[in-house]
C-alpha atoms as a PDB file:
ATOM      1  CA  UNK A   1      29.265 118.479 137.287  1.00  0.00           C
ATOM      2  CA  UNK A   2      29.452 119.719 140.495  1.00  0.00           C
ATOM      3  CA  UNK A   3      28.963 117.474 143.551  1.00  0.00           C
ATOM      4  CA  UNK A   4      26.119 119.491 144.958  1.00  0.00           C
ATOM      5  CA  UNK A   5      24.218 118.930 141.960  1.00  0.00           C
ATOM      6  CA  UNK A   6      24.388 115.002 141.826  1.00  0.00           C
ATOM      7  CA  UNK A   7      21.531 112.896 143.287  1.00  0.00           C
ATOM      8  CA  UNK A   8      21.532 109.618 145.192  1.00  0.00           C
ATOM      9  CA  UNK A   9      20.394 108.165 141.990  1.00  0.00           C
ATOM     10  CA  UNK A  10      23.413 109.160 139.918  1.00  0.00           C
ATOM     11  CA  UNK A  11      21.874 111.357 138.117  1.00  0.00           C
ATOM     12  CA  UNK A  12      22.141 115.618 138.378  1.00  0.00           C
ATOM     13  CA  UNK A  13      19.994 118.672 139.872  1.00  0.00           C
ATOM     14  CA  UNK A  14      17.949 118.353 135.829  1.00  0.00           C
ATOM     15  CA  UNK A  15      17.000 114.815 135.861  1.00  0.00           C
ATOM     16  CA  UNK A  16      19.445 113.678 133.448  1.00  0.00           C
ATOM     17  CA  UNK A  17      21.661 110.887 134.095  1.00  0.00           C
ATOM     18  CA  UNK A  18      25.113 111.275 134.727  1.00  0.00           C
ATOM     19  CA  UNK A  19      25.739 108.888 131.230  1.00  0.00           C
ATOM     20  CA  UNK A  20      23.849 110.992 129.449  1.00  0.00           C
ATOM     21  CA  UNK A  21      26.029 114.292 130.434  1.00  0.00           C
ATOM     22  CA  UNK A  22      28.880 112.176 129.862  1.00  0.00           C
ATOM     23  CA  UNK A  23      27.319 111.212 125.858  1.00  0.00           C
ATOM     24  CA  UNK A  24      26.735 114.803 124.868  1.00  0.00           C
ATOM     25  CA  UNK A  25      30.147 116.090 126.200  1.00  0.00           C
ATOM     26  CA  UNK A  26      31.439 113.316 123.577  1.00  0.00           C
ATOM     27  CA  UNK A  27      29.455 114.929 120.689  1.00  0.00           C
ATOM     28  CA  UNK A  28      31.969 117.733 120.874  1.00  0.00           C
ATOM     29  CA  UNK A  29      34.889 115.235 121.183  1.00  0.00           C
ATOM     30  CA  UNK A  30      37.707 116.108 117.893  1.00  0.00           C
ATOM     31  CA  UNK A  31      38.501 113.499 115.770  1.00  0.00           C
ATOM     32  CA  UNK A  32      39.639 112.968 112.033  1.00  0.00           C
ATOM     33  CA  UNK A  33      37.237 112.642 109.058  1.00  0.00           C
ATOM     34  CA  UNK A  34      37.466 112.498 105.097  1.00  0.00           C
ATOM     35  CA  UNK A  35      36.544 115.242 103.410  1.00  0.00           C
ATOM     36  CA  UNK A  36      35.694 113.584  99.905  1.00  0.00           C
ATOM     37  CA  UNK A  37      34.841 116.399  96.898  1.00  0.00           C
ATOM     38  CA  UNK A  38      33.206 115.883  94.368  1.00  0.00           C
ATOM     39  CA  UNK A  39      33.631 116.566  90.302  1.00  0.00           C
ATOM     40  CA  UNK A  40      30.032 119.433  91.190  1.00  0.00           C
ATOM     41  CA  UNK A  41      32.079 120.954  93.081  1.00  0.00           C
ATOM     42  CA  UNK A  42      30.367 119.516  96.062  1.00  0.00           C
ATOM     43  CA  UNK A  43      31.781 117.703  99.643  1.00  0.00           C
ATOM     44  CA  UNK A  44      30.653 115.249 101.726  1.00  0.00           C
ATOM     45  CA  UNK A  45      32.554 113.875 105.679  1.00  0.00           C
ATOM     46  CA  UNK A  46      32.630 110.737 105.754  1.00  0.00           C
ATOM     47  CA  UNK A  47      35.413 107.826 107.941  1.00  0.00           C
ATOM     48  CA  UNK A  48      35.196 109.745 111.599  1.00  0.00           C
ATOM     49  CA  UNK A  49      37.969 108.312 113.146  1.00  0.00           C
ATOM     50  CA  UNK A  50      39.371 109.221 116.605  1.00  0.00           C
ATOM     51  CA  UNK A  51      43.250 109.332 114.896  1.00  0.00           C
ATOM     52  CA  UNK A  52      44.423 111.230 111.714  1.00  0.00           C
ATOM     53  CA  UNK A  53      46.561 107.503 110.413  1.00  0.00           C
ATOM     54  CA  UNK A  54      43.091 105.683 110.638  1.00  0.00           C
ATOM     55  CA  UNK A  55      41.398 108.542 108.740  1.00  0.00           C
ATOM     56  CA  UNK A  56      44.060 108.258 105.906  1.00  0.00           C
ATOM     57  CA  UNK A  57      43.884 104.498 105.876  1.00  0.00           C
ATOM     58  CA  UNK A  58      39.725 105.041 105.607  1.00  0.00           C
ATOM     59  CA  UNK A  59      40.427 107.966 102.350  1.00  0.00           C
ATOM     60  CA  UNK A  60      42.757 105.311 101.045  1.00  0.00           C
ATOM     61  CA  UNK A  61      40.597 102.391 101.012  1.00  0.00           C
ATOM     62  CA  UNK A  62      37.663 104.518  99.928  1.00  0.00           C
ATOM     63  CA  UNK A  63      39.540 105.766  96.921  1.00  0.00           C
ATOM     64  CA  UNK A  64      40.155 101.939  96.033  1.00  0.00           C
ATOM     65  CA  UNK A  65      36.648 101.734  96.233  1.00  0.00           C
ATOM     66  CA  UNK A  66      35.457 104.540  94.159  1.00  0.00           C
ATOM     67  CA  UNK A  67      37.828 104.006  91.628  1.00  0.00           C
ATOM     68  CA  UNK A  68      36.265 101.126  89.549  1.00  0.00           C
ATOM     69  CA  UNK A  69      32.853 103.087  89.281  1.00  0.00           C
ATOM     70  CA  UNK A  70      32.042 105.507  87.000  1.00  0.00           C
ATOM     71  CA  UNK A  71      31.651 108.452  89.217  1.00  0.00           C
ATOM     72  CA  UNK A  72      34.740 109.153  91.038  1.00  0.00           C
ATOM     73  CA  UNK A  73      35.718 111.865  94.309  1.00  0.00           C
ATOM     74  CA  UNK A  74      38.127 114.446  92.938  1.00  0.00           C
ATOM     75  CA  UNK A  75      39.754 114.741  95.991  1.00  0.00           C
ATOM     76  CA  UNK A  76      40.251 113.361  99.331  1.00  0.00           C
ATOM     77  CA  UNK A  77      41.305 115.581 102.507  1.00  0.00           C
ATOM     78  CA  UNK A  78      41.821 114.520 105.732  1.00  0.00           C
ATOM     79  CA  UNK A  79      40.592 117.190 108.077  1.00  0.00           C
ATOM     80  CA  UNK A  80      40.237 117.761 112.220  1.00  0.00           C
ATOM     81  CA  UNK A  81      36.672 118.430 113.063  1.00  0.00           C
ATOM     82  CA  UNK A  82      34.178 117.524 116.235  1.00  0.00           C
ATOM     83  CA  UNK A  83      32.366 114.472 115.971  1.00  0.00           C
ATOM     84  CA  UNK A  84      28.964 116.988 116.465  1.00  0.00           C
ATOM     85  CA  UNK A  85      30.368 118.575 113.337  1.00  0.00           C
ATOM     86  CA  UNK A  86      30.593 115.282 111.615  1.00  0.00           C
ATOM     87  CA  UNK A  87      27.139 114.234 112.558  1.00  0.00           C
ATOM     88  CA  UNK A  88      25.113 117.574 111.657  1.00  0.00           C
ATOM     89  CA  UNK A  89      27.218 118.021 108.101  1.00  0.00           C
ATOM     90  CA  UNK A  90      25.906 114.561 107.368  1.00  0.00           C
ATOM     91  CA  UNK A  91      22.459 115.711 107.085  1.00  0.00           C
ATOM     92  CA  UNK A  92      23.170 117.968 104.336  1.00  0.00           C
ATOM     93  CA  UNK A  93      23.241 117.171 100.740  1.00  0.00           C
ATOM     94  CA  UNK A  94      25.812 118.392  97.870  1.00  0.00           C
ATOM     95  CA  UNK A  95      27.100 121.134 100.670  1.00  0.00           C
ATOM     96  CA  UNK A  96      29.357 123.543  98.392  1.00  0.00           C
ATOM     97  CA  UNK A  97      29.937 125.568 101.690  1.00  0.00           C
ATOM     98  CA  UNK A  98      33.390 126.671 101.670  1.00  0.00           C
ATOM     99  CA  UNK A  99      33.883 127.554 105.291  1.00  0.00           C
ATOM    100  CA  UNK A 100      33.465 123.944 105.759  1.00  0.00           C
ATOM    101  CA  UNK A 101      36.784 122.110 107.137  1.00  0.00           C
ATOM    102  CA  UNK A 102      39.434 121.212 104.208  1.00  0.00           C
ATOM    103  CA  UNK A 103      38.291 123.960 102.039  1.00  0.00           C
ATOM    104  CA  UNK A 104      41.289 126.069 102.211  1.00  0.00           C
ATOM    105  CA  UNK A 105      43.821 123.265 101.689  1.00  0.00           C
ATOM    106  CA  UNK A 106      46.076 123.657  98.563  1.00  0.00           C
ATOM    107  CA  UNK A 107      45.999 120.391  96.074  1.00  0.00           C
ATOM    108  CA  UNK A 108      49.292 119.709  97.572  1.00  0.00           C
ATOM    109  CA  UNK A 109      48.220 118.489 100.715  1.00  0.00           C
ATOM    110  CA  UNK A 110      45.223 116.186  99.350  1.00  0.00           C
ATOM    111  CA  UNK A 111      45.236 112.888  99.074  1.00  0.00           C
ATOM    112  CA  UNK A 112      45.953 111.496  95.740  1.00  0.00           C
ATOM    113  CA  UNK A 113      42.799 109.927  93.806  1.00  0.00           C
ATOM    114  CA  UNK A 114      44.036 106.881  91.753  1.00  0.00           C
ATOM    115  CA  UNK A 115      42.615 106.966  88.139  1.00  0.00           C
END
């Protein structure tokens, strides 16, 4: 923001405060998620998490989870995307999209699903 455009109140030249700039500039902040997939050949991001070991620890633990049920992820991927990314993808269901982050990866990188 430039310093023209701030007020005495804090906020800038459009009414909005200068916090509020600051929270939408950290929508497109990068992070690490879990891409899980599904057996449908569906995906779904979940575990944001601002480093790639605490998104592998989150695809770990989540695999422990889904293991003793009787519908299980096929595959786990831990993938770079924006945290704007994260938040919009979550409002779609059974997305088989592939330009979707993690879609390319061989089954080489993936993380292993316990059986």
């Amino acid at each position: 923001m430039r310093q023209d455009d701030q007020h005495a109140g804090g906020g800038d030249s459009r009414g909005r405060s200068v916090d509020a700039t600051f929270a939408r500039l950290l929508g497109w902040w990068t992070g690490w998620a879990v891409r899980r997939d599904w057996a449908d050949g569906s995906h779904e991001f979940v575990g944001f998490r601002a480093s790639e070991r605490g998104a592998a620890r989150f695809a770990r633990r989540d695999g422990n989870y889904w293991r003793r049920g009787p519908w299980r992820p096929t595959a786990y991927a831990v993938v770079a995307m924006t945290r704007a990314g994260f938040r919009l993808h979550a409002q779609v269901q059974r997305c088989q999209d592939a330009g979707c982050p993690g879609a390319q990866r061989s089954a080489g990188e993936r993380i292993g699903v316990a059986r």
